[in-house]
PDB file of N, CA and C in Angstrom:
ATOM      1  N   UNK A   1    -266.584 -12.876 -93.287  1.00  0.00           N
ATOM      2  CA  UNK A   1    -266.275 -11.520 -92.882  1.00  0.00           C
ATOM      3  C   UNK A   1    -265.195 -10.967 -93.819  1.00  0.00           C
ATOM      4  N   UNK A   2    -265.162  -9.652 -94.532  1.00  0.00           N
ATOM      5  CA  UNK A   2    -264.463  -9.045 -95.172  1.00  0.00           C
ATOM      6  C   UNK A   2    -263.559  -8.304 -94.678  1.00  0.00           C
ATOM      7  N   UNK A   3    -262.293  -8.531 -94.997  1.00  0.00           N
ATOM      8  CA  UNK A   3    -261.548  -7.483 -94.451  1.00  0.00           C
ATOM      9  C   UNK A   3    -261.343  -6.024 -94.781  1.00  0.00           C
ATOM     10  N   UNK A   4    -260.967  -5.353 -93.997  1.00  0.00           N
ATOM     11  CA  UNK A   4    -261.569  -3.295 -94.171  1.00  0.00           C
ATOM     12  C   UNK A   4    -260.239  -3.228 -95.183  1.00  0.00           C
ATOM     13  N   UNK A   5    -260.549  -2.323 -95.994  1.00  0.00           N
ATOM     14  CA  UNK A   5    -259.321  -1.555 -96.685  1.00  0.00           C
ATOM     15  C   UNK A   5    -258.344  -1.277 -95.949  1.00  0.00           C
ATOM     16  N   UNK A   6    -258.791  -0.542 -94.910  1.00  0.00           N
ATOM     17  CA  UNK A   6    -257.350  -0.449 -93.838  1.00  0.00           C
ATOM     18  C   UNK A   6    -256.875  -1.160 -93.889  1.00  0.00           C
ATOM     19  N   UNK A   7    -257.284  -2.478 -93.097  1.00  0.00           N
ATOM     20  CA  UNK A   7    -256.519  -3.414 -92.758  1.00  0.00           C
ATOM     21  C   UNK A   7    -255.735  -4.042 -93.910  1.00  0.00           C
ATOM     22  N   UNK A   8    -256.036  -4.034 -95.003  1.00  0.00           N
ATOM     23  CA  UNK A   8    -255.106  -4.424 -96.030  1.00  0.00           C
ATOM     24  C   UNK A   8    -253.903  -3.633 -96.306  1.00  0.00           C
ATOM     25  N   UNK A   9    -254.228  -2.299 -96.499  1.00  0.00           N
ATOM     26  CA  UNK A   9    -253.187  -1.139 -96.247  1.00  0.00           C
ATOM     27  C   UNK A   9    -252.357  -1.338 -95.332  1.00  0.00           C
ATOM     28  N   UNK A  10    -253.011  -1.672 -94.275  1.00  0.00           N
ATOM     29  CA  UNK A  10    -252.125  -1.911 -92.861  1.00  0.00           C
ATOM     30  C   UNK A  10    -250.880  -2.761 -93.413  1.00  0.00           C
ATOM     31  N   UNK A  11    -251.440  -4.328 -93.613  1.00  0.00           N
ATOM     32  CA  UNK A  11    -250.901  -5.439 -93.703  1.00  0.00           C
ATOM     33  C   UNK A  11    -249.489  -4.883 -94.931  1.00  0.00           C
ATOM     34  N   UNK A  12    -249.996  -4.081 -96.165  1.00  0.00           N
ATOM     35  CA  UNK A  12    -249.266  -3.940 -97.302  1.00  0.00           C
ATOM     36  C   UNK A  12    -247.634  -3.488 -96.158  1.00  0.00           C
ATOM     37  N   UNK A  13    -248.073  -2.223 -95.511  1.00  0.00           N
ATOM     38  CA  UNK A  13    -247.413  -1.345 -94.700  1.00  0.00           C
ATOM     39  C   UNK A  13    -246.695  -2.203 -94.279  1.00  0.00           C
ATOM     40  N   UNK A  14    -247.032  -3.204 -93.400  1.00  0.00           N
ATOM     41  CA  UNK A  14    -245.949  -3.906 -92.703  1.00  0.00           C
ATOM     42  C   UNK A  14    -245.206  -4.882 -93.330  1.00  0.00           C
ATOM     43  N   UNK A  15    -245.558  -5.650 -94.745  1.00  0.00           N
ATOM     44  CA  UNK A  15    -244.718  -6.514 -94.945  1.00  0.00           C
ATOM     45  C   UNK A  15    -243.498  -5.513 -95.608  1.00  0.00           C
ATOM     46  N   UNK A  16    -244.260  -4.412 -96.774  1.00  0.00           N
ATOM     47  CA  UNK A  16    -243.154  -3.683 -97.044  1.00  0.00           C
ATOM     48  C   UNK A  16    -242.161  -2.959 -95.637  1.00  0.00           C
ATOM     49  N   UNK A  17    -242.697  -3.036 -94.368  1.00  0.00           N
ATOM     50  CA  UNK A  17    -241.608  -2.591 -93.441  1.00  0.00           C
ATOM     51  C   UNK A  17    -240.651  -3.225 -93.238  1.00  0.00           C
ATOM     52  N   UNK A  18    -240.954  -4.575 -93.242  1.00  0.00           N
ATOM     53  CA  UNK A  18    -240.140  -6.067 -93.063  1.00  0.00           C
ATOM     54  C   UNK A  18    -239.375  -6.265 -94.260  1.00  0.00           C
ATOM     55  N   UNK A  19    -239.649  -5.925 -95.508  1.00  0.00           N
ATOM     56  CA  UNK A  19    -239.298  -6.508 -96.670  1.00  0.00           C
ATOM     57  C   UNK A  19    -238.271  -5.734 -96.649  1.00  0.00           C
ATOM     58  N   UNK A  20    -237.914  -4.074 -96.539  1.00  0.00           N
ATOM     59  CA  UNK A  20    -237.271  -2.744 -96.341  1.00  0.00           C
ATOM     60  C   UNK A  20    -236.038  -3.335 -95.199  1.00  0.00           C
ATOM     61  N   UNK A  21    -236.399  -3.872 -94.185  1.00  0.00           N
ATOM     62  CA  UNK A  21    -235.482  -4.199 -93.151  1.00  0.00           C
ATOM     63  C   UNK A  21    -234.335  -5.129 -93.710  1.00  0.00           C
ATOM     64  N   UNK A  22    -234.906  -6.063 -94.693  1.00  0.00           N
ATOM     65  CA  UNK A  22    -233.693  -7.069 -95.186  1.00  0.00           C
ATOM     66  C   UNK A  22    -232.821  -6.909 -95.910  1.00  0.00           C
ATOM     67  N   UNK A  23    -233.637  -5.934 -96.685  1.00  0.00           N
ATOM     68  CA  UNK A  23    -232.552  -5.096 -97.907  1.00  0.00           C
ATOM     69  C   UNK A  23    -231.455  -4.753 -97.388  1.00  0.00           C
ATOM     70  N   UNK A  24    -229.930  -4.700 -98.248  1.00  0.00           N
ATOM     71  CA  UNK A  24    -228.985  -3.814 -97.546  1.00  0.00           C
ATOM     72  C   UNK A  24    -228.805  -2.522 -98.003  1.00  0.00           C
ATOM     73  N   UNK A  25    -227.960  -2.123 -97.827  1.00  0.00           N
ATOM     74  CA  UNK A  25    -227.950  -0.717 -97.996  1.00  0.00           C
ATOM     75  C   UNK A  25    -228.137   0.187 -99.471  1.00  0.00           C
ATOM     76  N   UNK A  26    -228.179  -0.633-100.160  1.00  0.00           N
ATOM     77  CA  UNK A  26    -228.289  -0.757-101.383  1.00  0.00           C
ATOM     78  C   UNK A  26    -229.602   0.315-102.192  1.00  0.00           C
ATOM     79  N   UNK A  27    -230.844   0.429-100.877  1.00  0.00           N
ATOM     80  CA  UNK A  27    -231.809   0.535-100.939  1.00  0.00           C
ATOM     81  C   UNK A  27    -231.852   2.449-100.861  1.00  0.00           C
ATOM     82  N   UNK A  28    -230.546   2.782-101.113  1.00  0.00           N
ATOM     83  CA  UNK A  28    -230.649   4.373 -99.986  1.00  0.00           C
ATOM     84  C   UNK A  28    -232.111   5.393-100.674  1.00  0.00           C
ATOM     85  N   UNK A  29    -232.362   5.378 -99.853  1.00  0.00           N
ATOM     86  CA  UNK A  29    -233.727   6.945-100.764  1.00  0.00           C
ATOM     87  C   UNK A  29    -235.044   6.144-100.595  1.00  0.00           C
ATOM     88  N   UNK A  30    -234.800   4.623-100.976  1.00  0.00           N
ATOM     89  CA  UNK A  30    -236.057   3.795-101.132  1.00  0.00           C
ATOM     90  C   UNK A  30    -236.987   4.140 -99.818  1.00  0.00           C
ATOM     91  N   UNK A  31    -237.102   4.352 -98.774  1.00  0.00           N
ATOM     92  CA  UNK A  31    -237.697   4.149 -97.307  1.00  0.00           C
ATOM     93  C   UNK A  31    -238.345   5.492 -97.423  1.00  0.00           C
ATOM     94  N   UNK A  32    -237.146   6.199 -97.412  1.00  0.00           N
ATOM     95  CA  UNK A  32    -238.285   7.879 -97.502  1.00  0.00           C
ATOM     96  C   UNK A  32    -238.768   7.688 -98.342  1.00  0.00           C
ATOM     97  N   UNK A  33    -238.473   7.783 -99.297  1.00  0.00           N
ATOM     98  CA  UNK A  33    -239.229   7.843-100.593  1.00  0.00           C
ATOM     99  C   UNK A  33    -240.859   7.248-100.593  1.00  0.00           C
ATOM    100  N   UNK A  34    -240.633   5.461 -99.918  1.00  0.00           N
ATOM    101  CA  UNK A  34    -241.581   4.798-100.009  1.00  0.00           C
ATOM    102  C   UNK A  34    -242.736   5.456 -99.096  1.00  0.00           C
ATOM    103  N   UNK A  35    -242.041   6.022 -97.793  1.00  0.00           N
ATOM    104  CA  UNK A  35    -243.324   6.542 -96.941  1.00  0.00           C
ATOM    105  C   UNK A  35    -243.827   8.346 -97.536  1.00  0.00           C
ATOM    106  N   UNK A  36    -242.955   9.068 -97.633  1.00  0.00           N
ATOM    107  CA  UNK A  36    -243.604  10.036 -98.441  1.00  0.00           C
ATOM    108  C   UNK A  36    -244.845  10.298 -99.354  1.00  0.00           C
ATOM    109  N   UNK A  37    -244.226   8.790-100.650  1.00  0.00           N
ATOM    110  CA  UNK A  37    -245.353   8.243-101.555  1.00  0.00           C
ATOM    111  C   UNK A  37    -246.437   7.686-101.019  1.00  0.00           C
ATOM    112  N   UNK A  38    -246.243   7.044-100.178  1.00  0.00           N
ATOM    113  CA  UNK A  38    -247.861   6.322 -99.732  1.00  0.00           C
ATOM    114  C   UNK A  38    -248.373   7.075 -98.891  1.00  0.00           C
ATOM    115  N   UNK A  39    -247.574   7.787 -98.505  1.00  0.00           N
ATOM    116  CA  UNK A  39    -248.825   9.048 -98.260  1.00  0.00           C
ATOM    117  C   UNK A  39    -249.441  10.053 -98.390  1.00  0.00           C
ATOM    118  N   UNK A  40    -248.438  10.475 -99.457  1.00  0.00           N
ATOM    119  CA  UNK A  40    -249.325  11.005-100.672  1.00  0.00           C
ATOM    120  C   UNK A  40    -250.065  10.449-101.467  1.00  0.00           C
ATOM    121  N   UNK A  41    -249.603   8.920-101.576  1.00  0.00           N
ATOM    122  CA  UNK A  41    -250.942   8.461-102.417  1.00  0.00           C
ATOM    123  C   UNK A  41    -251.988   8.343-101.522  1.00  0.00           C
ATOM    124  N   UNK A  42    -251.705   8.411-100.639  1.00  0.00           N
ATOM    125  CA  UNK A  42    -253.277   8.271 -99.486  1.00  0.00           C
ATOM    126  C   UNK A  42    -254.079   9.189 -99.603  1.00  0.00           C
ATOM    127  N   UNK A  43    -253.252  10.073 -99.201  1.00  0.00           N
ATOM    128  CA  UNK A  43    -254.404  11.552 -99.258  1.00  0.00           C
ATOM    129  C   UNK A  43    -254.755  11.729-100.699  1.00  0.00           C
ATOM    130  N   UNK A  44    -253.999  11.428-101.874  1.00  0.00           N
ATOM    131  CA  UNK A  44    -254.572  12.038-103.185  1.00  0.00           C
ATOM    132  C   UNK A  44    -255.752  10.947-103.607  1.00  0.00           C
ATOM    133  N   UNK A  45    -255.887   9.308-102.666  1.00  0.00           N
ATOM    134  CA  UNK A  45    -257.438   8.851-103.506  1.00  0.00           C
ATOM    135  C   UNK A  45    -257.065   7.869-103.058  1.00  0.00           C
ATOM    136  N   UNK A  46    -256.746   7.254-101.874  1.00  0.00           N
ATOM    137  CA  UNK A  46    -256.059   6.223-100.909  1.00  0.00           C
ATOM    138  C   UNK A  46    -255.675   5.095-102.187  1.00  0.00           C
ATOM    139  N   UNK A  47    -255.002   5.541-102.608  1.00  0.00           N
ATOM    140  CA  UNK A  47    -253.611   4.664-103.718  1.00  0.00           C
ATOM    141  C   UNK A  47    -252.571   5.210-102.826  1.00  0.00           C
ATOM    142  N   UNK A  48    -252.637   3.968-101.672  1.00  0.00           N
ATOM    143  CA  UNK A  48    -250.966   4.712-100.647  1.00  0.00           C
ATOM    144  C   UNK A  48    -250.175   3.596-101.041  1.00  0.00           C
ATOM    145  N   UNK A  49    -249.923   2.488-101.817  1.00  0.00           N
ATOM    146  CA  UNK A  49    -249.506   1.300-102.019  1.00  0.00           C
ATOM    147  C   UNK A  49    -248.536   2.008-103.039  1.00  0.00           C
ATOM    148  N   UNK A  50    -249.502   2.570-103.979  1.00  0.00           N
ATOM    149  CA  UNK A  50    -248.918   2.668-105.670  1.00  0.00           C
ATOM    150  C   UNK A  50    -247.969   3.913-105.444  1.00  0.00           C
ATOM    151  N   UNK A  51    -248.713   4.737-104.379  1.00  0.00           N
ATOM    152  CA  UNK A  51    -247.865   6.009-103.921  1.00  0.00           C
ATOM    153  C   UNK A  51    -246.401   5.495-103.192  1.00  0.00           C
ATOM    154  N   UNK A  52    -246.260   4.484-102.504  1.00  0.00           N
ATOM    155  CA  UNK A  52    -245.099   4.038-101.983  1.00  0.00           C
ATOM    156  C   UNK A  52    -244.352   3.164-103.168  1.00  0.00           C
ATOM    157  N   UNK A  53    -244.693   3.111-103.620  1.00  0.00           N
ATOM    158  CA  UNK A  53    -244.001   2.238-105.308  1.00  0.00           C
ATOM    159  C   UNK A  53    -243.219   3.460-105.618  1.00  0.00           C
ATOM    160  N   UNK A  54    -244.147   4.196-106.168  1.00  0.00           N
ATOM    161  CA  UNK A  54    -243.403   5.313-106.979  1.00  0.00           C
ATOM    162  C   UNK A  54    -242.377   6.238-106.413  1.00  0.00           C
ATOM    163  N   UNK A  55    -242.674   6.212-104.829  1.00  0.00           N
ATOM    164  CA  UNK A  55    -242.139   6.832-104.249  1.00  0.00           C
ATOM    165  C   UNK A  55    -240.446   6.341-103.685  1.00  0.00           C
ATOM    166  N   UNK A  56    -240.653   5.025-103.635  1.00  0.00           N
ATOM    167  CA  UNK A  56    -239.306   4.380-103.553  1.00  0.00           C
ATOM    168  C   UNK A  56    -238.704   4.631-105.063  1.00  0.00           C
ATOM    169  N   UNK A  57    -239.035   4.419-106.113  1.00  0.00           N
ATOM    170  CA  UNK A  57    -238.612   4.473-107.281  1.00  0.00           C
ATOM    171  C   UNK A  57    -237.677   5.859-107.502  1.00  0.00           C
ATOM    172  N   UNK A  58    -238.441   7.052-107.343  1.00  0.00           N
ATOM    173  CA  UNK A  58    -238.313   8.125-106.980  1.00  0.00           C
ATOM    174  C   UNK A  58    -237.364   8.684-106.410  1.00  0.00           C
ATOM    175  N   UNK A  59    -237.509   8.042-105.249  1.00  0.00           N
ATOM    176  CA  UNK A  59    -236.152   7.908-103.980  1.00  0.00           C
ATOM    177  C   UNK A  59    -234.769   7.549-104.493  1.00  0.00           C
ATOM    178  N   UNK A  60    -234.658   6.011-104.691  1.00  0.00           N
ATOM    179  CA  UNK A  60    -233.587   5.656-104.950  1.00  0.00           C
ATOM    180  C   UNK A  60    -233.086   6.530-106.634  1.00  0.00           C
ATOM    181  N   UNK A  61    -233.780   6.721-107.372  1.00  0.00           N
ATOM    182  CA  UNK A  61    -233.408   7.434-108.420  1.00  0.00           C
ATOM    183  C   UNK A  61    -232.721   8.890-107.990  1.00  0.00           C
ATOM    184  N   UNK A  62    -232.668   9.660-107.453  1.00  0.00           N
ATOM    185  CA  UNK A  62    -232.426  11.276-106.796  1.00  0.00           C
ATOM    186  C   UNK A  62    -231.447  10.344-105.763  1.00  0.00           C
ATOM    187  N   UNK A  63    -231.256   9.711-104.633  1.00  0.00           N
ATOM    188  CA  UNK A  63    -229.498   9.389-104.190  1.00  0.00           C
ATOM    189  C   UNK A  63    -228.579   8.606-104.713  1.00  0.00           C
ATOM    190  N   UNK A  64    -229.495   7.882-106.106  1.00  0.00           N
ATOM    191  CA  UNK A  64    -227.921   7.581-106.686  1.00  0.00           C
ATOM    192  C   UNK A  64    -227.474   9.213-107.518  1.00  0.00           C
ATOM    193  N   UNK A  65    -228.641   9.635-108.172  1.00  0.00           N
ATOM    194  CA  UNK A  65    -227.905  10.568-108.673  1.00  0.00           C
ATOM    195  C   UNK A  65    -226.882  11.821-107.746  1.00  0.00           C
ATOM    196  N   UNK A  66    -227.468  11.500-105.950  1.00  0.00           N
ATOM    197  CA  UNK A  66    -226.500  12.865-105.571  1.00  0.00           C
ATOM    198  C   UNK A  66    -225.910  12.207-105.313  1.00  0.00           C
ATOM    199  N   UNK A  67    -225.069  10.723-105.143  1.00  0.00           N
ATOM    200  CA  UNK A  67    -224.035   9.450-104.740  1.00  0.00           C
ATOM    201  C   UNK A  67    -223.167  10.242-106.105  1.00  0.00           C
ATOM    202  N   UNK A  68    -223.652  10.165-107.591  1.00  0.00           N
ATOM    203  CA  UNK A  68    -222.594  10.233-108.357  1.00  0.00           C
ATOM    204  C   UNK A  68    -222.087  11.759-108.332  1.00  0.00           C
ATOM    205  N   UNK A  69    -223.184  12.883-107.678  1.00  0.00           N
ATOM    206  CA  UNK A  69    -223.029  14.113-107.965  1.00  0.00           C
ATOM    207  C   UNK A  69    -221.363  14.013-106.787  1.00  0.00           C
ATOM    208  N   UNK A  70    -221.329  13.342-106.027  1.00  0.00           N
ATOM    209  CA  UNK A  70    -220.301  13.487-105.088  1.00  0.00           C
ATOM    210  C   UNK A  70    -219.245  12.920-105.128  1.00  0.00           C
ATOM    211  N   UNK A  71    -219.240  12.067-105.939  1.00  0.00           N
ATOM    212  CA  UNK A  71    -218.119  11.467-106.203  1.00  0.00           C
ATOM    213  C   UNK A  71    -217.285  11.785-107.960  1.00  0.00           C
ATOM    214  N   UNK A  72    -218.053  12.328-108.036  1.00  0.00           N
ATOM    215  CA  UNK A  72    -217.657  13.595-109.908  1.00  0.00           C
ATOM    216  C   UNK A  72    -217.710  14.667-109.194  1.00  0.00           C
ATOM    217  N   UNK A  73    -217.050  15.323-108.421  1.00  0.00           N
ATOM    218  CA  UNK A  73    -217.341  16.494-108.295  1.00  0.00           C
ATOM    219  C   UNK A  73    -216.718  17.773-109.340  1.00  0.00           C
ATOM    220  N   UNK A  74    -217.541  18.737-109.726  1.00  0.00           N
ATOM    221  CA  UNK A  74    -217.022  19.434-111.006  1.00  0.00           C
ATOM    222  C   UNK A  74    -215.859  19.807-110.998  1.00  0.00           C
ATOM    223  N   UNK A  75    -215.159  20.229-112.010  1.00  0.00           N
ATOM    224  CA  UNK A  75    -213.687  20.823-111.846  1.00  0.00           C
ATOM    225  C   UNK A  75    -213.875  22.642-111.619  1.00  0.00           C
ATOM    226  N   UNK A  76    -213.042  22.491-110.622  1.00  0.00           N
ATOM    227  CA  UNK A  76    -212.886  24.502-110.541  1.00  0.00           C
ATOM    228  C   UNK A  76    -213.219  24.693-111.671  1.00  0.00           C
ATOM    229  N   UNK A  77    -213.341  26.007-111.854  1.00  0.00           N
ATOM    230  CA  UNK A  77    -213.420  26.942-112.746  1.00  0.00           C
ATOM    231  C   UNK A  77    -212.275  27.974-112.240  1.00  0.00           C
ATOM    232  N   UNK A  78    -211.720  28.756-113.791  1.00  0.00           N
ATOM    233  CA  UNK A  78    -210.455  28.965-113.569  1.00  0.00           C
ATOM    234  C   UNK A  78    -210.871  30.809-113.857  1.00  0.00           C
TER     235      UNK A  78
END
């Protein structure tokens, strides 16, 4: 018996839920990011796996950058 695409999707879904849980905080942006992407990759041609890849990638790239935007904050202008 073969298993359904879903169910592999499924399975991907949950270990990355579990895998996400152990991480520490380290991870910030990665989670949205990851579910956003996979579901956009779902709907664009059910690549929701590769869509949650990119999408964590994505993620954590945009809150480190607003982490540094906040801690540089610009100088007045005079």
């Amino acid at each position: 018996m073969r298993a359904m695409p879903g169910a592999i999707l499924g399975a991907a879904v949950l270990l990355l839920a579990l895998a996400a849980a152990a991480v520490p905080a380290d991870a910030k942006g990665c989670i949205k990011g990851a579910v956003v992407g996979g579901v956009a990759g779902h709907v664009a041609g059910h690549h929701g796996f590769l869509g949650a890849a990119a999408g964590c990638l994505i993620g954590r790239h945009e809150a480190t950058k607003n982490e540094k935007a906040t801690q540089n904050p610009p100088p007045p202008q005079q």
